[in-house]
Protein backbone atom coordinates (compact mmCIF):
# COMPACT_ATOMS: atom_id res chain seq x y z
CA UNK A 1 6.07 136.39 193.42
CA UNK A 2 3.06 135.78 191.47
CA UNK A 3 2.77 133.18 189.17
CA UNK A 4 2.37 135.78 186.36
CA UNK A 5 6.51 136.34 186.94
CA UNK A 6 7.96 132.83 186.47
CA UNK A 7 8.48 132.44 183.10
CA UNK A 8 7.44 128.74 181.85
CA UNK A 9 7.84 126.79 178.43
CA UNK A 10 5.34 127.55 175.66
CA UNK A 11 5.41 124.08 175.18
CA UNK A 12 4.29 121.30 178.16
CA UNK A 13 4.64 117.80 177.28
CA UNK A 14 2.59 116.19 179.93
CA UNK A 15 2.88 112.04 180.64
CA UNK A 16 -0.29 110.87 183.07
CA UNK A 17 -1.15 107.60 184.49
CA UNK A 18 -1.22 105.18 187.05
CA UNK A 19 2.12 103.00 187.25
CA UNK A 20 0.85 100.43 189.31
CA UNK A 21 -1.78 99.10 186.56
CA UNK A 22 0.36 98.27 184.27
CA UNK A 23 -0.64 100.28 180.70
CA UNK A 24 -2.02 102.57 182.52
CA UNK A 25 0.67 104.07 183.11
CA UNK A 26 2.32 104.29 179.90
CA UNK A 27 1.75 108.03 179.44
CA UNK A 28 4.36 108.17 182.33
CA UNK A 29 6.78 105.67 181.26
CA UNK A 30 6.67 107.90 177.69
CA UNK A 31 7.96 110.94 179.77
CA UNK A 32 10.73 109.16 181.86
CA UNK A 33 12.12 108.41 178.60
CA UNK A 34 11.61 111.77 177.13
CA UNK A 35 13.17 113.52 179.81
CA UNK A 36 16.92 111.58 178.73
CA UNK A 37 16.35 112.33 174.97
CA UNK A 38 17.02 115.50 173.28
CA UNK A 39 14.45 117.43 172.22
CA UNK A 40 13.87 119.76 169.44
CA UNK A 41 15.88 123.40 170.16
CA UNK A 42 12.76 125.44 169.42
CA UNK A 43 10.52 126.07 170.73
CA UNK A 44 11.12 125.89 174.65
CA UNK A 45 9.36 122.73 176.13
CA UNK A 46 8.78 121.10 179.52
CA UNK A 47 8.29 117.62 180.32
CA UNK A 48 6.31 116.51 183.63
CA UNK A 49 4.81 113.34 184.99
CA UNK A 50 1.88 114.19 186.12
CA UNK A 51 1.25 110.94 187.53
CA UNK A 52 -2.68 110.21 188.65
CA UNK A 53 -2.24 114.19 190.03
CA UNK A 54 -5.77 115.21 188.38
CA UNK A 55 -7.10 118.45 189.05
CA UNK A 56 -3.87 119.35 190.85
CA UNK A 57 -2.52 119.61 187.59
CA UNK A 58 -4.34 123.01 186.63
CA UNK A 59 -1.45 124.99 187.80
CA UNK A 60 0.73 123.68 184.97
CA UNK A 61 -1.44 124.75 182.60
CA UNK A 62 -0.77 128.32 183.23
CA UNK A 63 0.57 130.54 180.38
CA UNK A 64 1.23 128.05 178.15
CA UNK A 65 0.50 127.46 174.47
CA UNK A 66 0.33 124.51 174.03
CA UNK A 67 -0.13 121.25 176.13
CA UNK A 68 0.79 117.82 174.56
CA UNK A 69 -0.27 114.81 176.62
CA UNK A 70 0.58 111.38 176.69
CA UNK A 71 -2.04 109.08 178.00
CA UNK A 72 -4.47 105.83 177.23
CA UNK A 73 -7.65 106.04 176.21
CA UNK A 74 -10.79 102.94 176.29
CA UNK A 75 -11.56 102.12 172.76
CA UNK A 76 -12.87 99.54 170.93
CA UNK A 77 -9.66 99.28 168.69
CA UNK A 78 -6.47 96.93 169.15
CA UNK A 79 -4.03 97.34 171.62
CA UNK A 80 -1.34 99.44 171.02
CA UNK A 81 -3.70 101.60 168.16
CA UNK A 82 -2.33 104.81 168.94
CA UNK A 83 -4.51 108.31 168.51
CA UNK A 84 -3.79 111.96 168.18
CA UNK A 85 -6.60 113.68 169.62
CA UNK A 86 -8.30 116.91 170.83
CA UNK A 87 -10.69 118.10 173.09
CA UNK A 88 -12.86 118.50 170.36
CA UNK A 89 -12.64 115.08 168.64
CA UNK A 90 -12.12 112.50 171.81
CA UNK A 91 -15.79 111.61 172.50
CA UNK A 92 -16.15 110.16 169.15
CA UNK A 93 -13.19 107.07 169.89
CA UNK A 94 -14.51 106.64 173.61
CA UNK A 95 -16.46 103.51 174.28
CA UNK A 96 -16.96 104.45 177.56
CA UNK A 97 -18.58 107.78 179.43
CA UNK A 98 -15.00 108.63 180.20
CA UNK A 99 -11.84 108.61 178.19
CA UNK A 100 -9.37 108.10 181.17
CA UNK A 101 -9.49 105.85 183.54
CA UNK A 102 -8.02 108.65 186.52
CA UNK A 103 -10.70 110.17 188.82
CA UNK A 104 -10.68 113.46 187.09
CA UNK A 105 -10.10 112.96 183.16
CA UNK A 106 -8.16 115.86 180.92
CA UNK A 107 -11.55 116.90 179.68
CA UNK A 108 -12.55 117.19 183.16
CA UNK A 109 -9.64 119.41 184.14
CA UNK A 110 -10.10 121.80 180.78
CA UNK A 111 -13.53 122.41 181.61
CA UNK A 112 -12.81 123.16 185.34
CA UNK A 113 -10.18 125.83 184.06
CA UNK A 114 -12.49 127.37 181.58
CA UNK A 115 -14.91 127.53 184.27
CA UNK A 116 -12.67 129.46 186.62
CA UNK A 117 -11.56 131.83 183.59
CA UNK A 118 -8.44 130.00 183.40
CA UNK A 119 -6.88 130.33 179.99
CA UNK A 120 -6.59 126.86 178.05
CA UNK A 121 -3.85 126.26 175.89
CA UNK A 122 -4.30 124.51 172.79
CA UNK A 123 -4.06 120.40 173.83
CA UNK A 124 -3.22 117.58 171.40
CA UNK A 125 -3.58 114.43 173.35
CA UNK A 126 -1.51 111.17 171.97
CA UNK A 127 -3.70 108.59 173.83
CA UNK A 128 -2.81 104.63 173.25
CA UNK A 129 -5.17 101.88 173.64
CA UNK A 130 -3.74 99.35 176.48
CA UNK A 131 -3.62 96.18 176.44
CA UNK A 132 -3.53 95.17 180.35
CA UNK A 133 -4.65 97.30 182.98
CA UNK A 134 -4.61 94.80 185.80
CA UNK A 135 -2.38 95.66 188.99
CA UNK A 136 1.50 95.48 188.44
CA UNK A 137 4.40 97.77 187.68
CA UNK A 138 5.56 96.27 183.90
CA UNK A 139 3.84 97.53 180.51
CA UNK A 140 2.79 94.52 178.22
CA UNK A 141 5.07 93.89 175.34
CA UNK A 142 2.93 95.08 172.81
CA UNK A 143 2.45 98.64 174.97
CA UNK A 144 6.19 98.81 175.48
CA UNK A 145 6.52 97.92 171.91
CA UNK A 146 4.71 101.22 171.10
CA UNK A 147 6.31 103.79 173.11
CA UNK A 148 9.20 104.76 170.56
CA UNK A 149 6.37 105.22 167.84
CA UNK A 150 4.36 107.25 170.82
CA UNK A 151 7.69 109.55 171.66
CA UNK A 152 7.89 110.13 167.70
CA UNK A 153 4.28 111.43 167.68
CA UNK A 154 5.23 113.86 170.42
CA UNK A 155 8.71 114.77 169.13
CA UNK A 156 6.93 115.63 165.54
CA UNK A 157 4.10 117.58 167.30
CA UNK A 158 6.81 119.62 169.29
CA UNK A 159 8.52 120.50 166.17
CA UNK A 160 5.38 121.45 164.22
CA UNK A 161 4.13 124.32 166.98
């Protein structure tokens, strides 16, 4: 079976980070709890952790429509500032050369599928600034804080495509 007969979601809510540097990971942590809330009926989403998977995750984004993800981003705003973002927009918040801090960034991975003629869905990114990226399990308070304000940003997003 090719992978132009399984039927996916139009919808992928993707959650990416490292867990074991503490905000880092809060893209992840967003998803865990997303995946024991209810989601909007319509239209048909999924919800992975995609972990610090990088370019492994270009099989997901196969015929899809859309691809929210959850992730942090290296500004020079506040903790906890949280953006909505797109490929076309995200250099101008970066303070840095990249706007992850994985290996391979989501820019990274969208360019590597358009330059294999994979199709690109449209991507809204909901990136938060962290406030502690040193080694350990535990999101700071103010991070943790944020994620119910984060999940709402994806919830209304799903509901709007």
């Amino acid at each position: 079976m090719t992978s132009e007969n399984i039927i996916v979601p139009p919808i992928l809510v993707l959650g990416v980070g490292n867990i074991l540097m503490k905000d880092e990971g809060v893209g992840v942590h967003a998803v865990q709890q997303l995946l024991h809330m209810p989601l909007p009926p319509t239209p048909s989403v999924e919800i992975i952790d995609g972990g610090t998977a990088g370019i492994d995750l270009l099989y997901f984004l196969e015929n899809r429509k859309k691809m929210i993800i959850i992730d942090t981003i290296q500004t020079s705003e506040p903790p906890g500032t949280i953006f909505r973002l797109t490929p076309a927009n995200i250099r101008s918040y970066l303070k840095g050369e990249h706007y992850s801090l994985h290996q391979t960034g989501i820019p990274d991975l969208l360019r590597i599928a358009e330059a294999i003629g994979q199709p690109v869905p449209e991507v809204v990114i909901f990136a938060l600034q962290p406030a502690d990226i040193s080694i350990g399990t535990e999101l700071s308070p103010i991070i943790e804080e944020k994620i119910p304000e984060l999940i709402q940003c994806v919830l209304k997003e799903i509901e709007a495509s």
